[in-house]
N, C-alpha and C. Protein backbone atom coordinates (compact mmCIF):
# COMPACT_ATOMS: atom_id res chain seq x y z
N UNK A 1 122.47 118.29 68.30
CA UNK A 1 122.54 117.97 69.73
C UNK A 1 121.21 117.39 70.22
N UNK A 2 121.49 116.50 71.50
CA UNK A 2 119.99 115.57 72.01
C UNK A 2 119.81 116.26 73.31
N UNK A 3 118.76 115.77 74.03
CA UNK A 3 118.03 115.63 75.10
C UNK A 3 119.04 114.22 75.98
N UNK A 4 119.37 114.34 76.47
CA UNK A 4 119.79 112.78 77.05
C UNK A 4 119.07 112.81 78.78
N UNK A 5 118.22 111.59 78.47
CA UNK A 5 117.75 111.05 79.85
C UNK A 5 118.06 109.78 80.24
N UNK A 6 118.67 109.44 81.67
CA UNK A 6 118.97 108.31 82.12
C UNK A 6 117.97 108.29 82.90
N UNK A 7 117.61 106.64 83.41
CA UNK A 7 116.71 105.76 84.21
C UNK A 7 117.24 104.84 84.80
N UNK A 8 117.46 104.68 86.10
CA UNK A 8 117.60 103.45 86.48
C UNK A 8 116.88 102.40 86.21
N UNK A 9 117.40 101.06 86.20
CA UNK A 9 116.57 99.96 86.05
C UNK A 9 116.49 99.44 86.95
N UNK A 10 115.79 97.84 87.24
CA UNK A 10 115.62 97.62 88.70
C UNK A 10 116.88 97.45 89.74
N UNK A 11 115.81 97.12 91.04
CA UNK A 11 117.02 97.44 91.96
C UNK A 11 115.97 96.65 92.95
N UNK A 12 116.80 95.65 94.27
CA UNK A 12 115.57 94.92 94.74
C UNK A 12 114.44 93.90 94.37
N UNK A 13 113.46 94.59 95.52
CA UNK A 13 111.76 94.09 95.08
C UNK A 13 111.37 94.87 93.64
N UNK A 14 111.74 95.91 93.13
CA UNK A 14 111.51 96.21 92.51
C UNK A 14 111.53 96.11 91.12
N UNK A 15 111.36 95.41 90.52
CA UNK A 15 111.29 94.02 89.09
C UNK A 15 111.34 95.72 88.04
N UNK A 16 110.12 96.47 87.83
CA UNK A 16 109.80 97.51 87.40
C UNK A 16 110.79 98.87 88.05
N UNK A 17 110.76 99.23 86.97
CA UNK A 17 111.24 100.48 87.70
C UNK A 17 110.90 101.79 86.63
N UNK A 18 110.09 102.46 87.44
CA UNK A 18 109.19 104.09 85.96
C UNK A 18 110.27 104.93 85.78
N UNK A 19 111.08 104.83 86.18
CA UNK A 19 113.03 105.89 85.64
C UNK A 19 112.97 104.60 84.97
N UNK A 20 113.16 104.32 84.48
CA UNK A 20 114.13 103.37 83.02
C UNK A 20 112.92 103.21 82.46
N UNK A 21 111.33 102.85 82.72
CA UNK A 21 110.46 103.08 81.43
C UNK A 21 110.19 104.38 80.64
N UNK A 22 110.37 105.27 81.97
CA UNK A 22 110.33 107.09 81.20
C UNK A 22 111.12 106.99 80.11
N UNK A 23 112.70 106.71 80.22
CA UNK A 23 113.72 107.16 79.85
C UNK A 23 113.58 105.88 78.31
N UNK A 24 112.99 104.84 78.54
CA UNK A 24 112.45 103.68 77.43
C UNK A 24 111.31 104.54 76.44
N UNK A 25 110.43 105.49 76.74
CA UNK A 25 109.07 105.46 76.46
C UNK A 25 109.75 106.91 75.48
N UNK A 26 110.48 107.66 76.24
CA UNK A 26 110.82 108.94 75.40
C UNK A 26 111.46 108.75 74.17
N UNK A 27 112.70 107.49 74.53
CA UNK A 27 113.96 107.55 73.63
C UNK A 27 113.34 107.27 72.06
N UNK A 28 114.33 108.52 71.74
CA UNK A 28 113.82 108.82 69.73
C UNK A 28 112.75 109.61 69.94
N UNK A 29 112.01 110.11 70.75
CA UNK A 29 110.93 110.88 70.36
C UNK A 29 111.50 112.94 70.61
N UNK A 30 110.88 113.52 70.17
CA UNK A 30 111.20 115.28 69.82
C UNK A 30 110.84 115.92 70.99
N UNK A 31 111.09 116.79 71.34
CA UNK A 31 110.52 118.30 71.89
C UNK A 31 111.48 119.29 71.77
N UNK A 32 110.26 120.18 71.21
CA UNK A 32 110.53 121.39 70.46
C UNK A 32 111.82 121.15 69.44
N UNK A 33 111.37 120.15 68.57
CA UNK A 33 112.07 119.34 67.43
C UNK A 33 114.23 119.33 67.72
N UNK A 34 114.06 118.78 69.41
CA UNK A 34 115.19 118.53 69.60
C UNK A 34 115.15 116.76 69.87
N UNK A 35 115.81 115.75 69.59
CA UNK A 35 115.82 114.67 69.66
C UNK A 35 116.10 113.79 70.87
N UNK A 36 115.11 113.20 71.67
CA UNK A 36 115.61 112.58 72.89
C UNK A 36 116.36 111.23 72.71
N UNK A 37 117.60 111.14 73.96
CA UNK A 37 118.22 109.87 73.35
C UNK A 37 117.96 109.43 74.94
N UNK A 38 117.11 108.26 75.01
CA UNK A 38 117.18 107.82 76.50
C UNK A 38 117.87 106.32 77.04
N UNK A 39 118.56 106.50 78.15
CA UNK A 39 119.43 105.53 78.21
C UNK A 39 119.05 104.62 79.67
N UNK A 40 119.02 103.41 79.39
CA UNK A 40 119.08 103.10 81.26
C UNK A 40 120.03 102.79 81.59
N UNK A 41 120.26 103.10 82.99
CA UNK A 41 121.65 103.21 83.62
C UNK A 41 121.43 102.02 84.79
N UNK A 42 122.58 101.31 85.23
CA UNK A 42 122.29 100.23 86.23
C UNK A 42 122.16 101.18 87.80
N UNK A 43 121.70 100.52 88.73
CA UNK A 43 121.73 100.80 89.90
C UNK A 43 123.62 100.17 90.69
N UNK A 44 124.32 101.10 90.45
CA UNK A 44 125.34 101.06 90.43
C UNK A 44 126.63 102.06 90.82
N UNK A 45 127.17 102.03 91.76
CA UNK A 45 128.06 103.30 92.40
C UNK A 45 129.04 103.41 90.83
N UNK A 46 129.69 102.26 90.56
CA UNK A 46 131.00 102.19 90.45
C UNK A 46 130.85 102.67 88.64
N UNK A 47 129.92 101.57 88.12
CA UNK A 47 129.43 101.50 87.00
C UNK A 47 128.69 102.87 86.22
N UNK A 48 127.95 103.79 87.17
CA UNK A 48 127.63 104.82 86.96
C UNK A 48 128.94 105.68 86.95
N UNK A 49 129.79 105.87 87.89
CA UNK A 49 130.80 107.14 87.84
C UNK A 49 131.61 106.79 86.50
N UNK A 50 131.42 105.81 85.95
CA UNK A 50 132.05 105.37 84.30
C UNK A 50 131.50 105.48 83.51
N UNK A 51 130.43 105.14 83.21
CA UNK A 51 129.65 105.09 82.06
C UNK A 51 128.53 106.61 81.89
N UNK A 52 128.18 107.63 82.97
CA UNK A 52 127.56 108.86 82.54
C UNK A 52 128.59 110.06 82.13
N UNK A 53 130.17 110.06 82.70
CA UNK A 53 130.68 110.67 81.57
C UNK A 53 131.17 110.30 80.76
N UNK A 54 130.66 109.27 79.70
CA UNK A 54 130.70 108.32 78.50
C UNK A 54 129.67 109.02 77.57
N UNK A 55 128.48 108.81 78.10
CA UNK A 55 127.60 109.07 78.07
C UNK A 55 127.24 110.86 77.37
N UNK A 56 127.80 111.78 78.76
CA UNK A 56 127.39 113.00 78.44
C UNK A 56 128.39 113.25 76.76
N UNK A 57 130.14 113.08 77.60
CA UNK A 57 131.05 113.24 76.36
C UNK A 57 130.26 112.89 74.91
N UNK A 58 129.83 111.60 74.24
CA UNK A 58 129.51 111.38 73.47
C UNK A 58 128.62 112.01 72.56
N UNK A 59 127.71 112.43 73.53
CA UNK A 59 126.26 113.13 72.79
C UNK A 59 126.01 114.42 73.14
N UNK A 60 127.04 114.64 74.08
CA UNK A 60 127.27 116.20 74.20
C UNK A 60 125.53 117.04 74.33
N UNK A 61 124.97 116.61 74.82
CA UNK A 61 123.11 116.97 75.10
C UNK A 61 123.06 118.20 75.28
N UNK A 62 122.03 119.21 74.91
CA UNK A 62 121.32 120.62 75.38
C UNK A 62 120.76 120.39 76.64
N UNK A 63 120.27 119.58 76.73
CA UNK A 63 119.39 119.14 78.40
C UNK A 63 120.45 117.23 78.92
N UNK A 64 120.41 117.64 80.14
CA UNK A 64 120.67 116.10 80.93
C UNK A 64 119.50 116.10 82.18
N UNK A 65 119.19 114.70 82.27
CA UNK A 65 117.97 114.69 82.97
C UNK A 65 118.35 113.20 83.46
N UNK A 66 118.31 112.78 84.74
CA UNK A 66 118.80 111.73 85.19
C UNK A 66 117.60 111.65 86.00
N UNK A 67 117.04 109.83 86.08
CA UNK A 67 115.68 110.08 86.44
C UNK A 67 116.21 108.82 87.67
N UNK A 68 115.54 108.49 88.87
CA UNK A 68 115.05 107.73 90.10
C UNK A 68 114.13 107.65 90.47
N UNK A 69 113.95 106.17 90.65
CA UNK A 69 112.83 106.02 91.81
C UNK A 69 113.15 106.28 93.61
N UNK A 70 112.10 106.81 93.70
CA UNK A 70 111.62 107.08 95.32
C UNK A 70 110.48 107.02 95.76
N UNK A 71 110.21 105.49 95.92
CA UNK A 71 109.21 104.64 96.47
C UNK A 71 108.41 105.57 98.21
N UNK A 72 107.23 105.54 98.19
CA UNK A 72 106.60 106.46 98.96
C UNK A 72 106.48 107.67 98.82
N UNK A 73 107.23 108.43 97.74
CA UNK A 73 107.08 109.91 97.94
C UNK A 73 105.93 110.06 96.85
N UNK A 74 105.09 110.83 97.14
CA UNK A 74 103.75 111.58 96.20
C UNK A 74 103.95 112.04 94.85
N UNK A 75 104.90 112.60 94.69
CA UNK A 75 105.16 113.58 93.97
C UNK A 75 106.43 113.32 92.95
N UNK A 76 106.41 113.98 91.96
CA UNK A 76 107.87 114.14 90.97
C UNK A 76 108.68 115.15 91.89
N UNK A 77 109.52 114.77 92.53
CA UNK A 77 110.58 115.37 93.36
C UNK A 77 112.09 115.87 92.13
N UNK A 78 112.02 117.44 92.28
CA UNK A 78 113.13 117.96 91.71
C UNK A 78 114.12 118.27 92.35
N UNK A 79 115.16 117.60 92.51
CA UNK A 79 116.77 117.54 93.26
C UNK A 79 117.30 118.91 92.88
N UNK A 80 117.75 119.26 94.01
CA UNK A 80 118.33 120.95 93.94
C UNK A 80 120.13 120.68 94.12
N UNK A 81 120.45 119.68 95.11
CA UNK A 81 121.93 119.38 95.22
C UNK A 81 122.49 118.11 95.27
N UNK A 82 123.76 117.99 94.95
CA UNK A 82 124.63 116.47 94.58
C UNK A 82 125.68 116.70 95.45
N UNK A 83 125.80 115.79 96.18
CA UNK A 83 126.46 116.25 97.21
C UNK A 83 128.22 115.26 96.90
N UNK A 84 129.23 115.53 97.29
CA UNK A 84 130.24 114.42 96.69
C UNK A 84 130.66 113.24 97.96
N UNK A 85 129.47 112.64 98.03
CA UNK A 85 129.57 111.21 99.07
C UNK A 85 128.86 110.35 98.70
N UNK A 86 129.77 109.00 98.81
CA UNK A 86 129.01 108.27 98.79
C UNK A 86 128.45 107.14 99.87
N UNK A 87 127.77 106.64 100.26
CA UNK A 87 126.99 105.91 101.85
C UNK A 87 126.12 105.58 101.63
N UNK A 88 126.08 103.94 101.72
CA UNK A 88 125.20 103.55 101.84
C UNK A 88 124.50 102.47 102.49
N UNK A 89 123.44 102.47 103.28
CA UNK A 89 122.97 101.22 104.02
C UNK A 89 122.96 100.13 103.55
N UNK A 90 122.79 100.01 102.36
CA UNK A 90 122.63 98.32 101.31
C UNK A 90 123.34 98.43 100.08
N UNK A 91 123.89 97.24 100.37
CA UNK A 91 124.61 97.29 98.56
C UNK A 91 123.91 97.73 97.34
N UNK A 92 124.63 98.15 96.39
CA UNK A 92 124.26 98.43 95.05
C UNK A 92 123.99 97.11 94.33
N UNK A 93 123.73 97.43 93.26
CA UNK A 93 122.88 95.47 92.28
C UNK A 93 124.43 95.02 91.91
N UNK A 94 125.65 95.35 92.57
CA UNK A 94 126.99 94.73 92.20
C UNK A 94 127.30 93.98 93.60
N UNK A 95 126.83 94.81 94.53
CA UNK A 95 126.91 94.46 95.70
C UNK A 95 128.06 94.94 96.76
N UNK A 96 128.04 96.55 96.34
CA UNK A 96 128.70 97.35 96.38
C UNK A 96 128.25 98.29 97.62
N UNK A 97 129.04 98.26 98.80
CA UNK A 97 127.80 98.73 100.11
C UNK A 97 129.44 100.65 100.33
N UNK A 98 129.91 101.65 99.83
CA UNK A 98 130.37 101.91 100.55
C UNK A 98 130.31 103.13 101.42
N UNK A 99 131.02 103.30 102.53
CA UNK A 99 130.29 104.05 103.52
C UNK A 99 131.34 105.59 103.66
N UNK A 100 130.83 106.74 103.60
CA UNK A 100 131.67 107.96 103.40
C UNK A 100 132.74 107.76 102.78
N UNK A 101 132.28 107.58 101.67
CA UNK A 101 133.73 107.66 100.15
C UNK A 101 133.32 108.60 99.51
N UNK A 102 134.38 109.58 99.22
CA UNK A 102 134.30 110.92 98.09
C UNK A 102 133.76 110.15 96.67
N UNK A 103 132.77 110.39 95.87
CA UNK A 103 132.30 110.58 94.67
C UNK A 103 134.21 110.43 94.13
N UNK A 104 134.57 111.68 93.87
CA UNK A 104 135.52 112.35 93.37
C UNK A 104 136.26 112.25 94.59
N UNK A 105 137.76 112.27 94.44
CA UNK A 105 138.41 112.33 95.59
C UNK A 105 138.88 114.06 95.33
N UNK A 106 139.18 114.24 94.66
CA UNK A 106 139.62 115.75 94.09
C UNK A 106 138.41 116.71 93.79
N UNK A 107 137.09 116.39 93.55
CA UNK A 107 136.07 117.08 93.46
C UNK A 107 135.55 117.93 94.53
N UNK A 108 134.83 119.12 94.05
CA UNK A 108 134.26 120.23 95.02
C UNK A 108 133.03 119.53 95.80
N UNK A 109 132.97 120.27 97.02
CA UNK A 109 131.99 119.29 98.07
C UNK A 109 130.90 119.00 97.25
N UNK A 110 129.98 119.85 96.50
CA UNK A 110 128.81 119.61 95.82
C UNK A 110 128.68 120.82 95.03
N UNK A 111 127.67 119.95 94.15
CA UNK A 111 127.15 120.60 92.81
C UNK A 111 125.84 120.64 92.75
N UNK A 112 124.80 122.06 92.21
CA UNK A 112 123.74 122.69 92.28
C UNK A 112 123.20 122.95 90.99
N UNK A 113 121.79 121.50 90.99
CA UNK A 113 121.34 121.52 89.97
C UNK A 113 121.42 122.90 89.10
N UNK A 114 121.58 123.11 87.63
CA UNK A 114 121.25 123.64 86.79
C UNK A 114 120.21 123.94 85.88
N UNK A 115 119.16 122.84 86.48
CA UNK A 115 117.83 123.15 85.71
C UNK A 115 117.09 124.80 86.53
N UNK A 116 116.28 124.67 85.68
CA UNK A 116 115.24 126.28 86.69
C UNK A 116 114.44 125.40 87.15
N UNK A 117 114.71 124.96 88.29
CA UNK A 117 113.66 124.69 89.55
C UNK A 117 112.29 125.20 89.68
N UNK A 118 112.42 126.33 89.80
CA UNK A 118 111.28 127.20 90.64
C UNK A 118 110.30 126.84 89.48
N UNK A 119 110.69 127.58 87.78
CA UNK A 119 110.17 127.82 86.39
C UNK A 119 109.51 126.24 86.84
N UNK A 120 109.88 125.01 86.44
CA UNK A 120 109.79 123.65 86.84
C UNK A 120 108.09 123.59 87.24
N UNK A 121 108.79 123.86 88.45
CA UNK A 121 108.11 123.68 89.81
C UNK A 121 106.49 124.35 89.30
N UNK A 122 106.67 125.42 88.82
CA UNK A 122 105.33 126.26 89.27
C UNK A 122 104.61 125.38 87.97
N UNK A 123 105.45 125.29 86.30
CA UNK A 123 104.34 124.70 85.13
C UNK A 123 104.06 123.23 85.80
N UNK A 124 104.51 122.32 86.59
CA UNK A 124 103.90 121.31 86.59
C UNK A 124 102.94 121.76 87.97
N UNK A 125 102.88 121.94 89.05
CA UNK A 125 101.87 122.55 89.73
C UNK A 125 100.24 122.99 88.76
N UNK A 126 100.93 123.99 88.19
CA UNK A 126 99.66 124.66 87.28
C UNK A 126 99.30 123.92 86.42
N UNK A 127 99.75 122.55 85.90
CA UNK A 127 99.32 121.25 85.54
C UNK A 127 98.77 120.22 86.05
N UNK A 128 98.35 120.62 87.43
CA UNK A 128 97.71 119.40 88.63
C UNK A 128 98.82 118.17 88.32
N UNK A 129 99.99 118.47 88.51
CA UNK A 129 100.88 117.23 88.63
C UNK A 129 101.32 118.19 89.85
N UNK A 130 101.68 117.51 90.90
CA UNK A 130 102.28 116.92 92.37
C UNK A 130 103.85 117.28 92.51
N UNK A 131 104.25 118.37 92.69
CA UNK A 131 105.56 118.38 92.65
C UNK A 131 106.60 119.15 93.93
N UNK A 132 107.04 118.99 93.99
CA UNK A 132 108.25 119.42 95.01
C UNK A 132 109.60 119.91 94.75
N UNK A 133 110.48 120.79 95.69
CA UNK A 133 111.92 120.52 95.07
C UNK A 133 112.61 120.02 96.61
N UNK A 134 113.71 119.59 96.25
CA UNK A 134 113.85 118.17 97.40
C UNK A 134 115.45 118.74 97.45
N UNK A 135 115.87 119.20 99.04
CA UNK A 135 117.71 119.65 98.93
C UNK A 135 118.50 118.78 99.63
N UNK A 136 117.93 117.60 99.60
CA UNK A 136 118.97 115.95 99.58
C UNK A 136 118.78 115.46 98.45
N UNK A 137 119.41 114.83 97.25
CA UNK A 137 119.29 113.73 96.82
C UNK A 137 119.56 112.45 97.32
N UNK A 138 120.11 112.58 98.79
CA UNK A 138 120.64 111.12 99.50
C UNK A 138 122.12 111.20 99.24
N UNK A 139 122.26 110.03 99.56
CA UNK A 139 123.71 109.53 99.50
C UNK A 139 124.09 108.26 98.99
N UNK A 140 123.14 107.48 97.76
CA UNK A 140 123.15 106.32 97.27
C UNK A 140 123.21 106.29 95.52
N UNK A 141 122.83 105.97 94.83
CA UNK A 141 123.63 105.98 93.27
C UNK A 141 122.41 107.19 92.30
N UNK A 142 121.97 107.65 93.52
CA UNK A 142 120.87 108.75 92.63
C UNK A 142 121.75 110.04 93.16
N UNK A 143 122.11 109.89 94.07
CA UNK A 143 123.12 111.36 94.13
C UNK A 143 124.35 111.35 93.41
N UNK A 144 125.26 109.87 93.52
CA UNK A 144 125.89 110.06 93.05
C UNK A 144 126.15 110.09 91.44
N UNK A 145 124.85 109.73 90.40
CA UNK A 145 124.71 109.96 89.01
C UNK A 145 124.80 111.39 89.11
N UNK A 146 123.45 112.08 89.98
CA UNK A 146 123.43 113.53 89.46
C UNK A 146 125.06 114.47 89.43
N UNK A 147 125.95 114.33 90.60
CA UNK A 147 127.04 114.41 91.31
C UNK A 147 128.04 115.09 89.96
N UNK A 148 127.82 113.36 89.26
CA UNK A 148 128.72 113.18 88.03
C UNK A 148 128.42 113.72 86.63
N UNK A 149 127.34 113.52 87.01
CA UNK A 149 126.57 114.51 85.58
C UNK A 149 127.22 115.46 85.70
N UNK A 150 126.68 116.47 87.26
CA UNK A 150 127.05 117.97 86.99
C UNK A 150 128.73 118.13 86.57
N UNK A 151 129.58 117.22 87.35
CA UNK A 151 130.89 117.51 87.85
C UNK A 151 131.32 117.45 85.94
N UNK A 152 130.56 115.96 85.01
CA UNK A 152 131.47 116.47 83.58
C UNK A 152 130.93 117.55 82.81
N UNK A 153 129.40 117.48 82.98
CA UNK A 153 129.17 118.52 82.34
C UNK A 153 129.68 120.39 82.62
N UNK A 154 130.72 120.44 83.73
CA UNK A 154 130.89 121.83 83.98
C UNK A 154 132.47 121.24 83.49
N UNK A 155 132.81 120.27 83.93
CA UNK A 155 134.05 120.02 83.49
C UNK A 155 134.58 120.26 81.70
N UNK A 156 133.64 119.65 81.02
CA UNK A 156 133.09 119.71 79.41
C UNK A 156 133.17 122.00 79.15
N UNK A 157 132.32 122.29 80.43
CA UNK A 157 131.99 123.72 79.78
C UNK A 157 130.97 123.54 78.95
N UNK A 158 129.98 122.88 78.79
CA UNK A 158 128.53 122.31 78.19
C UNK A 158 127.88 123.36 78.74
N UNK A 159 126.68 124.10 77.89
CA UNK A 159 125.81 124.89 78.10
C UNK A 159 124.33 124.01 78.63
N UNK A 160 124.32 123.35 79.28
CA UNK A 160 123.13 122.18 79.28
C UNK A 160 122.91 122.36 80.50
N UNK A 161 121.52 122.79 80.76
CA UNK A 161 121.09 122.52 81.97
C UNK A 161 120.93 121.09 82.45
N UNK A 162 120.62 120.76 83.20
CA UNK A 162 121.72 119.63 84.19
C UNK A 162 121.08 119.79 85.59
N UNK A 163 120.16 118.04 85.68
CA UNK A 163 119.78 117.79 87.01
C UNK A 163 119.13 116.70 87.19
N UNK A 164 118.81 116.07 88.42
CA UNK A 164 117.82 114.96 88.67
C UNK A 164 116.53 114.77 89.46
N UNK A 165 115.78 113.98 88.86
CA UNK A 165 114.17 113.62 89.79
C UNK A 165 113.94 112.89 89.94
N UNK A 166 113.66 112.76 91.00
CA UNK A 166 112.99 111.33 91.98
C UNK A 166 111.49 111.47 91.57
N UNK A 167 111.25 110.21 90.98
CA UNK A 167 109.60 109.90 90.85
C UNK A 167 108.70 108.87 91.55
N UNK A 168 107.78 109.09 91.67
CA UNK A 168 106.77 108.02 92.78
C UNK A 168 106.63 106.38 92.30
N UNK A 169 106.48 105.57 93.01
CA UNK A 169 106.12 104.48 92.41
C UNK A 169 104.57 104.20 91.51
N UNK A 170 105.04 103.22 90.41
CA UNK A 170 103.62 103.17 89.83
C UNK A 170 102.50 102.66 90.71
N UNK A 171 101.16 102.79 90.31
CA UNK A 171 99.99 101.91 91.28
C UNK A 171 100.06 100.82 90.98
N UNK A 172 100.85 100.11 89.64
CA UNK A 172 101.13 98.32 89.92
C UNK A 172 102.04 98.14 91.03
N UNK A 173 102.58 99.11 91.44
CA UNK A 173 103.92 98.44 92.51
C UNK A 173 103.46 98.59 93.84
N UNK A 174 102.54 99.35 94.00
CA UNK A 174 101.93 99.33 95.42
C UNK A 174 100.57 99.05 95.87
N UNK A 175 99.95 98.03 94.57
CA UNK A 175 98.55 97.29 94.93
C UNK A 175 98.49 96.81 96.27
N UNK A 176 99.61 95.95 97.44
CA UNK A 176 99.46 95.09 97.79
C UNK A 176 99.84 96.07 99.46
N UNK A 177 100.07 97.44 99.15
CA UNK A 177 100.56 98.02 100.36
C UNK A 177 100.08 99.81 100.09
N UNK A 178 99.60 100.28 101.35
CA UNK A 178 99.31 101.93 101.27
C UNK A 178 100.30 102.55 100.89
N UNK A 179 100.89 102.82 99.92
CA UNK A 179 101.56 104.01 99.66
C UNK A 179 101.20 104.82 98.67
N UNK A 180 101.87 106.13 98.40
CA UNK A 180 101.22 106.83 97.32
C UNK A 180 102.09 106.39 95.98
N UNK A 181 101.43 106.94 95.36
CA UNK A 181 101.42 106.52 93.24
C UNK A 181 101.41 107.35 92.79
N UNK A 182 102.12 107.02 91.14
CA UNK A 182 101.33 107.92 90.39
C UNK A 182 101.24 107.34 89.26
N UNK A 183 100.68 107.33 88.01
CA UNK A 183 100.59 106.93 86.74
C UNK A 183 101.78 107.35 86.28
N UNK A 184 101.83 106.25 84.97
CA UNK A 184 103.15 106.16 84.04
C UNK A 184 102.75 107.09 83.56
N UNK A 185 101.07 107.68 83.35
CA UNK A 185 101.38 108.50 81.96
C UNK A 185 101.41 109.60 82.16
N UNK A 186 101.25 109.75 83.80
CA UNK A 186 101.25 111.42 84.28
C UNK A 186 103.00 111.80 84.62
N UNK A 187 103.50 110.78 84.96
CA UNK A 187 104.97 110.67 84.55
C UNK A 187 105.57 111.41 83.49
N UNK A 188 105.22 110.33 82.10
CA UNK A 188 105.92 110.93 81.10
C UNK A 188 105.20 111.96 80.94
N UNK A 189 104.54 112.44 81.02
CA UNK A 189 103.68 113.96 80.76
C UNK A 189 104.79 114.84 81.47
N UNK A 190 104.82 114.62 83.05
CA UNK A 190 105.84 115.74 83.99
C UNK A 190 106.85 115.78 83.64
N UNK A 191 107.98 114.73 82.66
CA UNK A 191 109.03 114.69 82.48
C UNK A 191 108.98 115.64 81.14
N UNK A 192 108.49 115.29 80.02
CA UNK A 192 108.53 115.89 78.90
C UNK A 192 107.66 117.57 79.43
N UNK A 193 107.68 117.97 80.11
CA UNK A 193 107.01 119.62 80.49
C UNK A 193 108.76 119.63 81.39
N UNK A 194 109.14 119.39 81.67
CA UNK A 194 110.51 119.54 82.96
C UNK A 194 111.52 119.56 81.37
N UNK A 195 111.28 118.47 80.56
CA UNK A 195 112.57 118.75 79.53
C UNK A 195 112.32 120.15 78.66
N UNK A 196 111.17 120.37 78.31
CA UNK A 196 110.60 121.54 77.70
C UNK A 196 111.16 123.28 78.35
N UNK A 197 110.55 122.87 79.97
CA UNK A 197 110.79 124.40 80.45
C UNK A 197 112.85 124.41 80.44
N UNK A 198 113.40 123.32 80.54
CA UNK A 198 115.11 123.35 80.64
C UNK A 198 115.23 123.79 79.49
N UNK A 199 114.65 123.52 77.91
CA UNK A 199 114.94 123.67 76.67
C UNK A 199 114.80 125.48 76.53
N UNK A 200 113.59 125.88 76.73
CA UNK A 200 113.15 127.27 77.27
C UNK A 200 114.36 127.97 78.04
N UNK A 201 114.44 127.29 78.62
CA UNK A 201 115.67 128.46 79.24
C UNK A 201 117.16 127.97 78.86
N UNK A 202 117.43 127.05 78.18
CA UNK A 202 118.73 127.25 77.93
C UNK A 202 119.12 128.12 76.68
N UNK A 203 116.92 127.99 75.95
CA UNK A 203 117.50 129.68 74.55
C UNK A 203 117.00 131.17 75.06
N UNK A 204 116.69 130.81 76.22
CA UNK A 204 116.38 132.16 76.83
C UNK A 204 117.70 133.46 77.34
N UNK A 205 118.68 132.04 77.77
CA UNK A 205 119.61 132.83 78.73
C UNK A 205 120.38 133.88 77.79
C-alpha cells in the first residue's frame, strides 16, 4: 500500500502552482519505508468527482492527502471539514461556474477530516513551520476533492486517514505584490512531517 497525494495544477494567474510541485517533488519517494505515489489533479469540479475515486479505488493508500493553493494565507492550513456543495464565483479551468449543487446528490451534508489535526498541528508548530486548522475548506474544487476523498474512502471502508491543506503561495509568485509566502522547501518539509504523524497514527490506533 502507498501514500497518495494530489496537487492541483494551475488555475488562472497562476502559471505555478506548490500543490502539484509538492505532490511532483514527493512522488516515488518513502516515509517510514511506505511509498508515495503523487498525482496532479486538474482544477476541476466535474473532472475531480471522477477521477479521485479512480484514484483512491486503485491504490487503495494508508494515507490520502489532497493538497491546494490559498494565495495570501501565511501558513500550511489543515482543513477540518468537506462540506457537500458546490459554489462558485468563477469558473473552474473547464469553465465550469456552478452555484449550490450537491457534491453528491444522495451524500451526507459533510465529512470530517480523518487526519489527527491537533497531533499535526502541534509537530509542525514545534518545527517553526506556521500552521493552522481552518473549519471551511470553501466551496470551490478544494472542498469538493476533499468531500470525495472522504465520501470513497468511508464508502471503500479504507483504514486511511484522509484530509486536505491549503498551502501559501511561493515568494516567486508574490515578488511583484505584499502578500505572505512561504518556501517550496519548507513546504515539502510540512507535508512529509503531516504524512508521517497520519502514518503514526493509523499504526497507533
Amino acid at each position: 500500500m502507498s501514500i497518495l497525494i494530489t496537487g492541483f495544477g494551475p488555475y488562472e494567474k497562476y502559471k505555478m502552482n506548490p500543490a502539484q510541485l509538492i505532490a511532483r517533488e514527493l512522488d516515488g519517494k518513502e516515509i517510514l519505508g511506505v511509498k508515495i505515489v503523487g498525482k496532479e489533479v486538474p482544477v476541476s469540479f466535474k473532472r475531480v468527482i471522477k477521477i479521485i475515486p479512480e484514484y483512491i479505488k486503485e491504490i487503495r493508500p494508508r494515507v490520502f492527502l489532497g493538497l491546494g493553493l490559498a494565495c495570501g494565507r501565511p501558513n500550511i492550513t489543515l482543513e477540518r471539514v468537506a462540506i457537500n456543495i458546490m459554489d462558485a464565483t468563477k469558473p473552474d479551468n473547464d469553465g465550469y461556474k456552478p452555484e449550490d449543487e450537491p457534491i453528491l446528490p444522495n451524500g451526507p451534508a459533510a465529512y470530517f477530516a480523518t487526519l489527527p489535526l491537533k497531533r499535526i498541528l502541534k509537530v509542525l508548530r514545534k518545527n517553526g513551520i506556521p500552521a493552522m486548522i481552518s473549519n471551511s475548506a470553501g466551496t470551490f474544487v478544494c472542498n469538493t476533492l476533499m468531500y470525495v476523498a472522504l465520501h470513497t474512502v468511508n464508502e471503500l471502508k479504507l483504514d486511511c486517514p484522509t484530509g486536505f491543506i491549503h498551502v501559501p503561495c511561493m515568494p516567486e509568485q508574490v515578488v511583484d505584490k505584499p502578500q505572505p509566502s512561504m518556501s517550496f522547501g519548507i513546504m515539502v518539509k510540512a507535508i512529509r512531517m503531516v504524512v508521517e504523524e497520519a502514518l503514526k497514527y493509523e499504526v497507533s490506533k
